[in-house]
C-alpha atoms as a PDB file:
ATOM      1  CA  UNK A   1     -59.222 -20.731-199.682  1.00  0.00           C
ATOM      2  CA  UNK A   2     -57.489 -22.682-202.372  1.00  0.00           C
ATOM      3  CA  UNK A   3     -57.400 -21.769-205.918  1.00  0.00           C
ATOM      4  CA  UNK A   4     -57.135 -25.144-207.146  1.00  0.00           C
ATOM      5  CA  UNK A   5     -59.421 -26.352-209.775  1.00  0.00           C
ATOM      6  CA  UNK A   6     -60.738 -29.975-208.998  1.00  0.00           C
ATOM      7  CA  UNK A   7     -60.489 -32.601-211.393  1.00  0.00           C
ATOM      8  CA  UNK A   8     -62.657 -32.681-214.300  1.00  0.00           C
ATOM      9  CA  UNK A   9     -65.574 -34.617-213.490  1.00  0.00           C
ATOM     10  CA  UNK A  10     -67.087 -37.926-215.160  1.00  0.00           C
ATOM     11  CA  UNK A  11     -69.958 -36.633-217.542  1.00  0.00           C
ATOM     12  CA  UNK A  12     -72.355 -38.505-219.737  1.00  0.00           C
ATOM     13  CA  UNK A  13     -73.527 -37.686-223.377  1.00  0.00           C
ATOM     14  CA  UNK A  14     -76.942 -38.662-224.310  1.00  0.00           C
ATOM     15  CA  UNK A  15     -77.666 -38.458-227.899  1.00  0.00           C
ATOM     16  CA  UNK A  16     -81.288 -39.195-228.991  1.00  0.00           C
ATOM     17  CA  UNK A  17     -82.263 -39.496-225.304  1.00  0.00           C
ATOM     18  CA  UNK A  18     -80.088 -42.195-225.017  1.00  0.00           C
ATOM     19  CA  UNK A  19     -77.379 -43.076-222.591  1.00  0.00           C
ATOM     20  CA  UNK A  20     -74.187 -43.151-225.332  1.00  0.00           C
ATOM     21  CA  UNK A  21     -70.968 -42.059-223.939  1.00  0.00           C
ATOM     22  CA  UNK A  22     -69.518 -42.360-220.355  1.00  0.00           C
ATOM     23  CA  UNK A  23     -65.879 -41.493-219.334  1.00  0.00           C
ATOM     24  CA  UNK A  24     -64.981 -44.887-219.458  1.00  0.00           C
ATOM     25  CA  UNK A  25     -65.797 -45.172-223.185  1.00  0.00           C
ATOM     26  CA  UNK A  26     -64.788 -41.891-223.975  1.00  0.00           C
ATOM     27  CA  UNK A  27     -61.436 -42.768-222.744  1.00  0.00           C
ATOM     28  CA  UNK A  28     -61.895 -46.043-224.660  1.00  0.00           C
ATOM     29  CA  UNK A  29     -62.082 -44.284-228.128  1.00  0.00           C
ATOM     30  CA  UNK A  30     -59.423 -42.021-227.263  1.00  0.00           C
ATOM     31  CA  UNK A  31     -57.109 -45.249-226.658  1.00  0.00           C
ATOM     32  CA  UNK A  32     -58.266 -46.509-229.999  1.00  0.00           C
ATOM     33  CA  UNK A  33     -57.347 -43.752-232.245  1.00  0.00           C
ATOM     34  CA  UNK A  34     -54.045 -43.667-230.474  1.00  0.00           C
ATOM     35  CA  UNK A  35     -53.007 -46.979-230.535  1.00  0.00           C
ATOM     36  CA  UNK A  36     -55.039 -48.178-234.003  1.00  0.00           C
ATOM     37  CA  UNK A  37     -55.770 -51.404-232.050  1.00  0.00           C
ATOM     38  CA  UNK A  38     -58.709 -52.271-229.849  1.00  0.00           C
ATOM     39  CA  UNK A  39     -56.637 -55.003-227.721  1.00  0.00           C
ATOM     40  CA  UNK A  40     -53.438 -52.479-227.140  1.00  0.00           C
ATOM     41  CA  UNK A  41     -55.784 -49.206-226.309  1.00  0.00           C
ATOM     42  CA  UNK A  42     -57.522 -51.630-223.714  1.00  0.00           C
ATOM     43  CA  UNK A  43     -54.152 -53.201-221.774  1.00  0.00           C
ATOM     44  CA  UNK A  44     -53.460 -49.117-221.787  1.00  0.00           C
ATOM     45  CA  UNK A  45     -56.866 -47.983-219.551  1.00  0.00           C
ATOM     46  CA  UNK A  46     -56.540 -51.207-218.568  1.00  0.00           C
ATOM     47  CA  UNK A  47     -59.460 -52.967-219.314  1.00  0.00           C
ATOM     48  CA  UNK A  48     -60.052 -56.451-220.179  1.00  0.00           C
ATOM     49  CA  UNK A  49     -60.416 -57.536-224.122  1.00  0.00           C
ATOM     50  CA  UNK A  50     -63.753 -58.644-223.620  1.00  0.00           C
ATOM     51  CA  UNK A  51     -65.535 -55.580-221.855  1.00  0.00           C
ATOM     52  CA  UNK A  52     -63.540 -53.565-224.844  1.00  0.00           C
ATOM     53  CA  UNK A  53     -65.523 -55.373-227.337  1.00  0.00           C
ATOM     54  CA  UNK A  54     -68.524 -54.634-225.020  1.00  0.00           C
ATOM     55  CA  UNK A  55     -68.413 -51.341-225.179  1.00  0.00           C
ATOM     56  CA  UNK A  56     -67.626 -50.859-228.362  1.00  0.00           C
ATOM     57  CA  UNK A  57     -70.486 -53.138-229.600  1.00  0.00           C
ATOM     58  CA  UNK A  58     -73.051 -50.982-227.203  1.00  0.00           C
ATOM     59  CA  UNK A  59     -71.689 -47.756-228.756  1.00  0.00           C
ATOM     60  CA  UNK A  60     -72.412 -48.536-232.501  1.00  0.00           C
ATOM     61  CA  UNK A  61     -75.344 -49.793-231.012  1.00  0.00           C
ATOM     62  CA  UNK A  62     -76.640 -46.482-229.577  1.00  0.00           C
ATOM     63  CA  UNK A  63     -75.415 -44.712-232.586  1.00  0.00           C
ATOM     64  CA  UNK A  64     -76.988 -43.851-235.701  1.00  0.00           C
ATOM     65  CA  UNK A  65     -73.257 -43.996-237.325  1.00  0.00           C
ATOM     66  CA  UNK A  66     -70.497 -46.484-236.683  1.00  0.00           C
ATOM     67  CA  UNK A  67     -67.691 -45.293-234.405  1.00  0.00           C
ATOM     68  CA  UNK A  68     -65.049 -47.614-235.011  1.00  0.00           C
ATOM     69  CA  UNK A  69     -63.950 -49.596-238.880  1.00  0.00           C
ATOM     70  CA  UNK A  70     -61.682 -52.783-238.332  1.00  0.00           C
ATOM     71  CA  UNK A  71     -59.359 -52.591-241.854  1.00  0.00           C
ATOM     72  CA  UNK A  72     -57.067 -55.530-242.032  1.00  0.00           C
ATOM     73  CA  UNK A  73     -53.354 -55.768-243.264  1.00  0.00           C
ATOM     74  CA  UNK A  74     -51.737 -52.631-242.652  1.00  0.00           C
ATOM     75  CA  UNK A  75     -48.151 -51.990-240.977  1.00  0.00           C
ATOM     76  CA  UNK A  76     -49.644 -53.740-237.837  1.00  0.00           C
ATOM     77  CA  UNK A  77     -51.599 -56.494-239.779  1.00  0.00           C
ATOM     78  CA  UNK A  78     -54.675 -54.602-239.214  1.00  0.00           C
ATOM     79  CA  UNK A  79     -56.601 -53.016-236.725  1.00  0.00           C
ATOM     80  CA  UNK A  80     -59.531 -50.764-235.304  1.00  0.00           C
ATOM     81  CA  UNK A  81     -59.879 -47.284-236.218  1.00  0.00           C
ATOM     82  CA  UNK A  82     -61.884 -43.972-235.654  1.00  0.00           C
ATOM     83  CA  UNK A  83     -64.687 -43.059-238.062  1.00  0.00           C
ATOM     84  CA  UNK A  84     -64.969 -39.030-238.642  1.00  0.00           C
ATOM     85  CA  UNK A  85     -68.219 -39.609-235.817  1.00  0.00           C
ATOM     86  CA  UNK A  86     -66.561 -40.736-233.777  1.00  0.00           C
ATOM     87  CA  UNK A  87     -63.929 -37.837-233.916  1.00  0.00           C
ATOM     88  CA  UNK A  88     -66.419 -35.460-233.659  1.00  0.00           C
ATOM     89  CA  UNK A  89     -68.177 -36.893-230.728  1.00  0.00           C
ATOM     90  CA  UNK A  90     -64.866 -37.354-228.341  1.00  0.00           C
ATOM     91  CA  UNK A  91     -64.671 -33.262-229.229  1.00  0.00           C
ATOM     92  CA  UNK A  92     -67.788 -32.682-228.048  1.00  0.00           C
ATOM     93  CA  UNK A  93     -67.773 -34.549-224.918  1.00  0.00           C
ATOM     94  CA  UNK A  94     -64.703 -32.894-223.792  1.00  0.00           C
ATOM     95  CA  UNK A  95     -66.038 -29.500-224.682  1.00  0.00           C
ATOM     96  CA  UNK A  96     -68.948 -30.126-222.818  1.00  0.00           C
ATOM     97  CA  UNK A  97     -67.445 -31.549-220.335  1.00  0.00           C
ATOM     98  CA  UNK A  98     -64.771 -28.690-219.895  1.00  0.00           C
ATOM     99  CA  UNK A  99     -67.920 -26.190-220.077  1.00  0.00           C
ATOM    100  CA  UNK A 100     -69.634 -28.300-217.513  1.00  0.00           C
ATOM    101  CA  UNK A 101     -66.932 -28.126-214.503  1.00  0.00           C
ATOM    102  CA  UNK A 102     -66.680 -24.340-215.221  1.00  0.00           C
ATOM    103  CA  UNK A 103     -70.194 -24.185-214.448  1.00  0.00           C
ATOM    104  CA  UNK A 104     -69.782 -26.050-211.466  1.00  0.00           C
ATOM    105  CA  UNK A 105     -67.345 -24.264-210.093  1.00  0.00           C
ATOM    106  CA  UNK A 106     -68.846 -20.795-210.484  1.00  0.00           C
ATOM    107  CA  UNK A 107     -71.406 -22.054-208.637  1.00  0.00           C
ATOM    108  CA  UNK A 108     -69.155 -23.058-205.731  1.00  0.00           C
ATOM    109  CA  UNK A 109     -69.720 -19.844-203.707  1.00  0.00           C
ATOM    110  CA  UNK A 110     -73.318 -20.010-203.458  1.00  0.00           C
ATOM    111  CA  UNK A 111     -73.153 -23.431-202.689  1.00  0.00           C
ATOM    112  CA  UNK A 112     -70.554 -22.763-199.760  1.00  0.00           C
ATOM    113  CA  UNK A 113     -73.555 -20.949-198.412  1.00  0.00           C
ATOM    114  CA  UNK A 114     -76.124 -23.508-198.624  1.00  0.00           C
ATOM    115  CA  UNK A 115     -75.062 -26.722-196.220  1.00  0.00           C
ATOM    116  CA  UNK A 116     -77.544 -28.632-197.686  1.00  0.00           C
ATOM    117  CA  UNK A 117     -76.495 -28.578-200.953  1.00  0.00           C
ATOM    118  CA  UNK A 118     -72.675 -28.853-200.852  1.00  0.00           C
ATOM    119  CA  UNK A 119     -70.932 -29.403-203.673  1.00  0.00           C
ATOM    120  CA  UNK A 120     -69.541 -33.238-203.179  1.00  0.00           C
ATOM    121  CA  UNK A 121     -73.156 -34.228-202.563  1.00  0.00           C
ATOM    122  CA  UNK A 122     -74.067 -32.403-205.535  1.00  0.00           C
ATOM    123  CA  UNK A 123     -71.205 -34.161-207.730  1.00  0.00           C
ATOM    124  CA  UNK A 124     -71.730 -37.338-206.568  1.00  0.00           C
ATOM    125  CA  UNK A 125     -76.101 -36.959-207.216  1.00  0.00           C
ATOM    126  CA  UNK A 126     -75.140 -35.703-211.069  1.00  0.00           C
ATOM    127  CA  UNK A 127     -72.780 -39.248-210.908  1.00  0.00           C
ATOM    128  CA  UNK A 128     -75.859 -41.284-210.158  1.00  0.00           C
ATOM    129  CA  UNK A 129     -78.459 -39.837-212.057  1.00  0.00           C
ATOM    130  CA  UNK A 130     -77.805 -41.833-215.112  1.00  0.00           C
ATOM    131  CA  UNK A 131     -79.640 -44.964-216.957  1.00  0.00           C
ATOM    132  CA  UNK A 132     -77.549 -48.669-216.233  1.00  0.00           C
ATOM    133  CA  UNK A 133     -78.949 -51.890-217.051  1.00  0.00           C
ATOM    134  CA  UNK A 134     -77.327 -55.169-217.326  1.00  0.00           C
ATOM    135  CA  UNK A 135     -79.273 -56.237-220.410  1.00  0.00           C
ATOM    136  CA  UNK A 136     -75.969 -57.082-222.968  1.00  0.00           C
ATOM    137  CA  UNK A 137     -78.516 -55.776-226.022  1.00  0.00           C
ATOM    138  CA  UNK A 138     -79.202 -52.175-226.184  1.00  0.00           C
ATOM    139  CA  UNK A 139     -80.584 -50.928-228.819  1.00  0.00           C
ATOM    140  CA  UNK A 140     -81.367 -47.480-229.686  1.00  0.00           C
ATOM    141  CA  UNK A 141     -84.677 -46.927-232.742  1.00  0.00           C
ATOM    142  CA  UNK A 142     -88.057 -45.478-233.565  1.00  0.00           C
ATOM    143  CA  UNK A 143     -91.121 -45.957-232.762  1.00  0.00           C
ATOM    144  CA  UNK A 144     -92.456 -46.687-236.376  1.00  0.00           C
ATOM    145  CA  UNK A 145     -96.205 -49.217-235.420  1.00  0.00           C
ATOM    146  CA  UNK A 146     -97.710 -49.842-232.646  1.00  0.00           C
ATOM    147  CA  UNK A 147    -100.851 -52.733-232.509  1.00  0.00           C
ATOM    148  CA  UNK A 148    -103.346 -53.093-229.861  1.00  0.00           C
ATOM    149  CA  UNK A 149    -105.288 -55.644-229.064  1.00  0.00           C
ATOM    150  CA  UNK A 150    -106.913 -55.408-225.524  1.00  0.00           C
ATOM    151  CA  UNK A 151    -104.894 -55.218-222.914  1.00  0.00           C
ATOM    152  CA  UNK A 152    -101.515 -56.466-225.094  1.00  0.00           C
ATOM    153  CA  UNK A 153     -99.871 -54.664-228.056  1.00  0.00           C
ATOM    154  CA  UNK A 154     -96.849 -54.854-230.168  1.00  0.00           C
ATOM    155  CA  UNK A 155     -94.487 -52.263-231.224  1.00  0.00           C
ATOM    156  CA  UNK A 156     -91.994 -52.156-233.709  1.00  0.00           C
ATOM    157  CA  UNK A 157     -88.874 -50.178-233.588  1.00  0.00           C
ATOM    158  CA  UNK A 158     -86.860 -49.408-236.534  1.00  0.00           C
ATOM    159  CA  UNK A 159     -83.489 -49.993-235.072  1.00  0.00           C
ATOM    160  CA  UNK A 160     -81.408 -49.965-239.129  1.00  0.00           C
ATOM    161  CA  UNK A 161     -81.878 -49.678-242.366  1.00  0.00           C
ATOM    162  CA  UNK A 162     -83.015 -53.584-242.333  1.00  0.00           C
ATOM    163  CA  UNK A 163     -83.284 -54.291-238.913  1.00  0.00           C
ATOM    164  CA  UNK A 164     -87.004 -53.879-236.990  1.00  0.00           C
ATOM    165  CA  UNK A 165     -87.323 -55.004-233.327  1.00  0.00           C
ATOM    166  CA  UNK A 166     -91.075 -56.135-232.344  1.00  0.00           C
ATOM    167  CA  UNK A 167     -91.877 -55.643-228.523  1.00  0.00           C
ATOM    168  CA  UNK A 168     -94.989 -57.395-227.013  1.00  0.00           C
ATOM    169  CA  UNK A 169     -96.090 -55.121-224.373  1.00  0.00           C
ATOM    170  CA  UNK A 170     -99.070 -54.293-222.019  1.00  0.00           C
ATOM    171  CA  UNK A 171    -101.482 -51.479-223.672  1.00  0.00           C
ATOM    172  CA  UNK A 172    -101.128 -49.851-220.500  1.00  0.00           C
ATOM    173  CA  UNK A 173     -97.537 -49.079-220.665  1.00  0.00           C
ATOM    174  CA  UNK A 174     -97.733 -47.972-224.731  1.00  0.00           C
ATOM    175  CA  UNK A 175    -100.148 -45.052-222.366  1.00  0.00           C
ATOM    176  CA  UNK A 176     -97.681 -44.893-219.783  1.00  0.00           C
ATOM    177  CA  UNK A 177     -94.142 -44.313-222.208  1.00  0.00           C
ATOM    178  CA  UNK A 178     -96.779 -42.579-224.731  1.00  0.00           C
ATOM    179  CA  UNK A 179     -95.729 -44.680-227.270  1.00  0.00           C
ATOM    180  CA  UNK A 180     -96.131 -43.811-230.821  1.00  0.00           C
ATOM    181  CA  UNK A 181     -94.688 -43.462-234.019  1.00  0.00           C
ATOM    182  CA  UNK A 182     -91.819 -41.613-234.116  1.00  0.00           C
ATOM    183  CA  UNK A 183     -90.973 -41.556-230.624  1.00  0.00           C
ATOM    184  CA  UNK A 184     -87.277 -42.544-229.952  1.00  0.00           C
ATOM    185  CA  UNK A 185     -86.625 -45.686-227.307  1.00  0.00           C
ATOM    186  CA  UNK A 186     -84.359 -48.243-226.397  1.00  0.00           C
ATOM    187  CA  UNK A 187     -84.769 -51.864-226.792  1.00  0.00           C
ATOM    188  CA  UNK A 188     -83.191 -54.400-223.849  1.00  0.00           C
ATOM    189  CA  UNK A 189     -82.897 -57.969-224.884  1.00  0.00           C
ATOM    190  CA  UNK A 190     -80.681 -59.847-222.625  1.00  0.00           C
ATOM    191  CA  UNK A 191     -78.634 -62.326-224.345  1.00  0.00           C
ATOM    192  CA  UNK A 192     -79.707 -65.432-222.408  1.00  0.00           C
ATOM    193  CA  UNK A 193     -83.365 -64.699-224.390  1.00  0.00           C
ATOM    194  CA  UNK A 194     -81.336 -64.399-227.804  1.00  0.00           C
ATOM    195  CA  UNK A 195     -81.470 -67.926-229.631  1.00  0.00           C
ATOM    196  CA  UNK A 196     -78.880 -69.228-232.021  1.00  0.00           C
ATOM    197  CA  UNK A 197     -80.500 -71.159-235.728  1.00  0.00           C
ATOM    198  CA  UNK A 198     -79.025 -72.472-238.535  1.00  0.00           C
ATOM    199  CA  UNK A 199     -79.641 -69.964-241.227  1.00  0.00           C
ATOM    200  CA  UNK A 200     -82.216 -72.142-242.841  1.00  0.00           C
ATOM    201  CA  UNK A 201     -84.267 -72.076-240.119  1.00  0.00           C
ATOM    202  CA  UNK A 202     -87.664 -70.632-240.665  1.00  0.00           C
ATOM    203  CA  UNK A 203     -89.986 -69.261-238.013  1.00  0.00           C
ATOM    204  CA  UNK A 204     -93.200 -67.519-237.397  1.00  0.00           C
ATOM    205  CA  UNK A 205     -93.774 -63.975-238.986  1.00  0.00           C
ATOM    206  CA  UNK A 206     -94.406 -62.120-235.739  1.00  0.00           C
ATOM    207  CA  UNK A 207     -91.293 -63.407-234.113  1.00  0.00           C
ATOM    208  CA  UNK A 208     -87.764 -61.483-234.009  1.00  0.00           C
ATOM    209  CA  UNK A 209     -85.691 -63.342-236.940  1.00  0.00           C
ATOM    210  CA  UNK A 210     -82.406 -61.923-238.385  1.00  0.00           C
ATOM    211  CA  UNK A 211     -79.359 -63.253-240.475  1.00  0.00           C
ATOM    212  CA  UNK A 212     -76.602 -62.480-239.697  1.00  0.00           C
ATOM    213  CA  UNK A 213     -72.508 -63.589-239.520  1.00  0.00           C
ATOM    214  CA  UNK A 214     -71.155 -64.687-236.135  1.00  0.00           C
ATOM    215  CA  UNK A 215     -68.165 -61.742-235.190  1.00  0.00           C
ATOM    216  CA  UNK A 216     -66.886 -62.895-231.990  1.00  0.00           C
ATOM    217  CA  UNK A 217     -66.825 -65.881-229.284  1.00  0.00           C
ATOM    218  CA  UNK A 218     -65.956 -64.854-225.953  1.00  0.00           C
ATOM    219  CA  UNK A 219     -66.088 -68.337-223.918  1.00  0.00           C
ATOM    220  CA  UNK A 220     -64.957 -68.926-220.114  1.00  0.00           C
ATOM    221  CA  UNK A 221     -65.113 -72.375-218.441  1.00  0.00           C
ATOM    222  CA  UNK A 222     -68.835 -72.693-218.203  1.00  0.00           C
ATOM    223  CA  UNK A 223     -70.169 -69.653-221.136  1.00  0.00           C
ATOM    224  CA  UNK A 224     -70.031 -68.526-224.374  1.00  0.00           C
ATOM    225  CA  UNK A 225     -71.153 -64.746-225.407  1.00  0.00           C
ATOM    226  CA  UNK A 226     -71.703 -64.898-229.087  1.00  0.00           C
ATOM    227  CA  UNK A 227     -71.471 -62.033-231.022  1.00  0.00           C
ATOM    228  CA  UNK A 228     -73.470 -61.669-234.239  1.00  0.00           C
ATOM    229  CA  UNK A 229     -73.584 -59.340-236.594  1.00  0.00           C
ATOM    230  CA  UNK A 230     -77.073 -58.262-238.245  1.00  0.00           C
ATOM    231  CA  UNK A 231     -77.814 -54.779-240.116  1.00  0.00           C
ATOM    232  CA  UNK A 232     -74.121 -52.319-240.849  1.00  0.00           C
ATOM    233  CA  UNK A 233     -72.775 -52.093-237.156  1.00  0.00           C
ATOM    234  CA  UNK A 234     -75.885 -53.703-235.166  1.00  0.00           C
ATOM    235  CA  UNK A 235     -74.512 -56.724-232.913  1.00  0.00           C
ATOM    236  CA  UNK A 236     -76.797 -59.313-230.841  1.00  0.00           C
ATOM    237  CA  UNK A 237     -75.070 -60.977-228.532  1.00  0.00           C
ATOM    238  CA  UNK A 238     -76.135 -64.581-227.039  1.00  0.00           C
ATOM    239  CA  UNK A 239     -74.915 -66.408-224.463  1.00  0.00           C
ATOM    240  CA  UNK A 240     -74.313 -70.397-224.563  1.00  0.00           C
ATOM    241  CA  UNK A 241     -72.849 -73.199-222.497  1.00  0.00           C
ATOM    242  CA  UNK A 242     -69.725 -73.655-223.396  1.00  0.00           C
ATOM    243  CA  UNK A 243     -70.567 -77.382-224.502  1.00  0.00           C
ATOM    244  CA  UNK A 244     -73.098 -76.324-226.915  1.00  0.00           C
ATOM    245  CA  UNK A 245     -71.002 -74.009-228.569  1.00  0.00           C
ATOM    246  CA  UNK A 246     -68.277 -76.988-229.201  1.00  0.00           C
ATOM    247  CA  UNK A 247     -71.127 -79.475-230.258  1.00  0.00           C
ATOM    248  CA  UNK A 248     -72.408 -76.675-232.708  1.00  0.00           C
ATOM    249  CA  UNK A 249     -68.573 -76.108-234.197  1.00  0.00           C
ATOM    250  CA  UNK A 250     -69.247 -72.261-234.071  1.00  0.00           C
ATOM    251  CA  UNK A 251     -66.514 -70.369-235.387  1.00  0.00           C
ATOM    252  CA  UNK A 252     -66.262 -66.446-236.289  1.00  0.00           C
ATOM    253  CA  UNK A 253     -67.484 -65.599-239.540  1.00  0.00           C
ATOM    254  CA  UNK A 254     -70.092 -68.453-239.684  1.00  0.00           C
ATOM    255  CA  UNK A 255     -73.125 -67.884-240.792  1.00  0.00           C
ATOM    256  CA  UNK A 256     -76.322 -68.014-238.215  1.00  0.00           C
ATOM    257  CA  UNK A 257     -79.461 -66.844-237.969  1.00  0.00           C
ATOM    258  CA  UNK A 258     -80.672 -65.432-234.828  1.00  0.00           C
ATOM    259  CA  UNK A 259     -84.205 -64.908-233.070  1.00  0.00           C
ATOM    260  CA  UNK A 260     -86.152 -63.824-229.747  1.00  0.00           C
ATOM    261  CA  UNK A 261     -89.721 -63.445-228.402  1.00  0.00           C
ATOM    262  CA  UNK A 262     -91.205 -59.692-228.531  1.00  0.00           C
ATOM    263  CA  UNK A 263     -91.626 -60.708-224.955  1.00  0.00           C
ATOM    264  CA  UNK A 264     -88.105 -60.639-224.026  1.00  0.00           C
ATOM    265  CA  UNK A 265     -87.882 -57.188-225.194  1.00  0.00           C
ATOM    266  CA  UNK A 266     -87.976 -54.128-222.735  1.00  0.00           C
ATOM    267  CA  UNK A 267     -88.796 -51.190-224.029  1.00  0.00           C
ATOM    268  CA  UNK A 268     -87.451 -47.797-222.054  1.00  0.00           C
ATOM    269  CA  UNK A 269     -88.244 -44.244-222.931  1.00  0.00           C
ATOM    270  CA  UNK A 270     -86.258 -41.314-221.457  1.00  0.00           C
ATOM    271  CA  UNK A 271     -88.563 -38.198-221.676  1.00  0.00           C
ATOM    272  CA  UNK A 272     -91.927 -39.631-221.566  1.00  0.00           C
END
């Protein structure tokens, strides 16, 4: 039989019941702090510019604290780099993570024993058990109201310090996620829902309205993902033809307000 260990395995970090760090953007971070810049620790994994800024914008997020600080000037003209967090959290993924495969591996020799649960079927079942959606807005809050009026209700979801997400769901599924106040969720918006305003624009009080100052455009030949930034490290992200983006002149660091129906919002729960 051969002593050698196999490779440590992927592993994913929930904090708050919520799906926060993979391998991918463990490895991610780890780039960053090396290389002080988000564009040179993503040609090293490699991944693409754009998915960097993804990830990064879905980390801070899931996270109560901001992972990353962009400082400009600087001996490289500026760049992106680690907050204390996020220190912390790469050490305890990898501790866990190092913890986990030991476990694994002791229990190698009762699995050898058991056919039906070898160990490659077991890795690859711990691989897939884990929450993916392809909504670009996740956003991780509380439970702090929840209305009901007949078979609809609204929640609201403290997702910042100034930033409340209202969800228009059935009152059935407030029963079904036993939704309440203080119980932790995630809010999906996809960005095709999210609508771009001038900041002047006023709309009704029970729609989702926030300020905010535009942080990235990420156009291809047809789309543009538009990154906004609302509350601390909070992003939206909307996506717009290409042309409408041109007739609008956006350009980072405008100003814009941005809005969405409680209807586009999903709410999921993890340990309802």
């Amino acid at each position: 039989m051969s002593n050698q260990q196999p490779s440590l395995l992927p592993l994913q970090l929930q904090i708050g019941g919520q799906a926060l760090f993979t391998e991918q953007r463990i490895r991610l971070l780890e780039a960053i702090g090396e290389y002080g810049s988000l564009s040179a620790a993503a040609k090293s994994l490699p991944m693409s510019y754009k998915a960097a800024w993804d990830a990064l914008d879905t980390m801070n997020n899931l996270s109560e604290q901001p992972l990353v600080i962009t400082q400009s000037g600087g001996r490289r003209g500026g760049g992106t780099q680690l907050t204390v967090a996020a220190t912390q959290l790469i050490q305890v993924y990898r501790a866990l993570q190092l913890e986990y495969q030991q476990s694994l591996v002791k229990l190698q020799p009762l699995l050898a024993n058991q056919p039906e649960f070898e160990l490659a079927k077991l890795r690859l079942l711990l691989r897939q058990l884990h929450f993916q959606s392809s909504a670009r807005n996740q956003i991780s809050g509380r439970v702090i109201k929840v209305n009901k009026q007949g078979v609809r209700a609204q929640v609201v979801v403290q997702a910042g310090a100034n930033f409340q997400v209202k969800a228009a769901v059935t009152s059935e599924a407030v029963h079904e996620l036993m939704l309440a106040p203080g119980v932790e969720v995630l809010a999906l918006i996809k960005a095709p829902q999210v609508k771009l305003y001038a900041p002047e624009h006023r709309v009704h009080s029970h729609a989702n309205y926030y300020q905010g100052s535009i942080t990235r455009l990420s156009p291809d030949s047809h789309h543009c993902q538009v990154s906004v930034a609302i509350d601390a490290h909070k992003n939206l992200a909307a996506l717009l033809k290409t042309k409408q983006v041109e007739q609008l002149a956006l350009v980072e660091g405008q100003m814009i307000a941005v809005g969405f129906s409680p209807s586009a919002v999903v709410l999921c729960r993890y340990d309802a």
